[in-house]
Protein backbone atom coordinates (compact mmCIF):
# COMPACT_ATOMS: atom_id res chain seq x y z
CA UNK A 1 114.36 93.04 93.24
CA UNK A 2 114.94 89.92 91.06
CA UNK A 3 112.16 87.25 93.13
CA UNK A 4 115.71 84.92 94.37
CA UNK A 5 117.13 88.69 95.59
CA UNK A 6 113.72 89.20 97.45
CA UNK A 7 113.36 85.57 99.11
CA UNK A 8 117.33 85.71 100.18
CA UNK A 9 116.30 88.75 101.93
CA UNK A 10 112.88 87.95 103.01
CA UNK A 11 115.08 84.98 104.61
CA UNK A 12 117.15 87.33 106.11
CA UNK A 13 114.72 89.48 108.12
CA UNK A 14 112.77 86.54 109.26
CA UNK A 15 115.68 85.62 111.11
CA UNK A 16 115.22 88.42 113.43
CA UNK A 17 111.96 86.96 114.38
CA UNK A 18 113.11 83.68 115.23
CA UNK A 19 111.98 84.34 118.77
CA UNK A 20 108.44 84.47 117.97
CA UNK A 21 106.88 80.82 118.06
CA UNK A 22 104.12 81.13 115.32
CA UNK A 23 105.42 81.27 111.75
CA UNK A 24 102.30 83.08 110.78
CA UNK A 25 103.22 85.64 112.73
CA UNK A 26 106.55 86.08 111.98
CA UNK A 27 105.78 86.56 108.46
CA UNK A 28 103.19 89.28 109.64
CA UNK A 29 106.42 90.84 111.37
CA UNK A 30 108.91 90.57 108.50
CA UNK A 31 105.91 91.99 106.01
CA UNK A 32 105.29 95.24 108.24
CA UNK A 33 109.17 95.62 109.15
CA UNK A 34 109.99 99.40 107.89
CA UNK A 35 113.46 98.45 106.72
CA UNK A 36 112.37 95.75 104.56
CA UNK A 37 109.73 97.65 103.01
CA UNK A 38 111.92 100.66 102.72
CA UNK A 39 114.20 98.57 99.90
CA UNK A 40 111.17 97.50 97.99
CA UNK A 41 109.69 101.37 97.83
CA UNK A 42 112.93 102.30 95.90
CA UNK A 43 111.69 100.14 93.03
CA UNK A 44 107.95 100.70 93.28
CA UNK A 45 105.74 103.24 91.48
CA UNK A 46 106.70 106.95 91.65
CA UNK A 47 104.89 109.77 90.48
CA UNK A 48 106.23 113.31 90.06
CA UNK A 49 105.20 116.43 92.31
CA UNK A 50 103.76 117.91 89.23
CA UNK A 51 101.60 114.57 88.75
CA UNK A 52 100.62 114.86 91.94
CA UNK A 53 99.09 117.98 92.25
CA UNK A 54 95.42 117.53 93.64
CA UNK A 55 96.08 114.08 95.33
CA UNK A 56 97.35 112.81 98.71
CA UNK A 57 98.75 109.90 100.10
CA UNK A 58 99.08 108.66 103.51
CA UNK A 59 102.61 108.13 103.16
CA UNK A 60 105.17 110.45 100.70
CA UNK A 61 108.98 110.34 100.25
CA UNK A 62 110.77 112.99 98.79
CA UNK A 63 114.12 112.75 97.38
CA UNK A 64 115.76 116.30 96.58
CA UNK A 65 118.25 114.44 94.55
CA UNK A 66 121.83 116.82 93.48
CA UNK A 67 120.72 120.20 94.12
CA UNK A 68 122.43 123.43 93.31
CA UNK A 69 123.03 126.85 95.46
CA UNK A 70 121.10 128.58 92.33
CA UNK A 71 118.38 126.14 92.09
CA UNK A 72 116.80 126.63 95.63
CA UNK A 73 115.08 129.75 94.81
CA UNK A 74 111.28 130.77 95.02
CA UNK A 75 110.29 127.92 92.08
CA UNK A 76 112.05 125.21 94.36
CA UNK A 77 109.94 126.03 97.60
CA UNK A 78 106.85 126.34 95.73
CA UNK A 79 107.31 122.93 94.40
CA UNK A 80 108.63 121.77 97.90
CA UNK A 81 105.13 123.09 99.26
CA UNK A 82 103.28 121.15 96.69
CA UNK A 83 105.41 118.01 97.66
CA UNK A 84 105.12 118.36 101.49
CA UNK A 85 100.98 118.77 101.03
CA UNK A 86 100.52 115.31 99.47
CA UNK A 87 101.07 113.40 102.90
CA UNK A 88 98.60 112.95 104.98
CA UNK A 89 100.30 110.93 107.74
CA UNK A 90 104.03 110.74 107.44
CA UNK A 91 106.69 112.88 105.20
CA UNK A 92 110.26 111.29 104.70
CA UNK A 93 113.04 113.61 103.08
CA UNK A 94 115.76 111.88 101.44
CA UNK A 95 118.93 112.76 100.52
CA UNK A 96 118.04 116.67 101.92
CA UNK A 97 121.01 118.79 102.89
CA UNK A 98 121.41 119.93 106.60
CA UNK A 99 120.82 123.75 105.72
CA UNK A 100 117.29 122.95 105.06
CA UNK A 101 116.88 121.52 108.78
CA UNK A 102 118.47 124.72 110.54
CA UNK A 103 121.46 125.66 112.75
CA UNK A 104 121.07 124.59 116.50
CA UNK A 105 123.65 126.72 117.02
């Protein structure tokens, strides 16, 4: 985000902190707040699975992104596997289609 972008919404968020007394800590709150960091990973650095290959990261999100019937074959799970090993911690999938999260029927 443009730095005026960032402190409008910086502004924003600390407003749901105005209960809390100390402004140091407020800032502490807006600063770990998973929403507001959520925007800023969109624009921060982003490596490919294949780049990834042999590291891991506490933290990976995985966008599958427009994905065709024909495309999710065996190459697409192999490279889903090689995503889903990078995390250490936590695994977010975004934009993933319900049929990959089964039927509870």
């Amino acid at each position: 985000l443009p730095y005026k972008d960032y402190q409008r919404l910086f502004e924003e968020v600390m407003k749901d902190y105005e209960d809390i007394p100390s402004k140091r800590k407020r800032i502490e709150k807006v600063k770990n707040n998973p929403y507001f960091n959520a925007l800023q990973i969109k624009f921060a650095y982003a490596l490919t699975c294949h780049k990834t290959q042999g590291g891991q990261w506490e933290s990976v999100f995985i966008d599958q992104g427009y994905l065709t019937e024909e495309r999710v074959n065996t190459e697409f799970f192999r490279w889903l596997y090689t995503a889903f090993t990078r995390a250490t911690k936590k695994l977010y999938l975004i934009n993933f289609h319900e049929r990959f999260f089964g039927d509870d029927e």
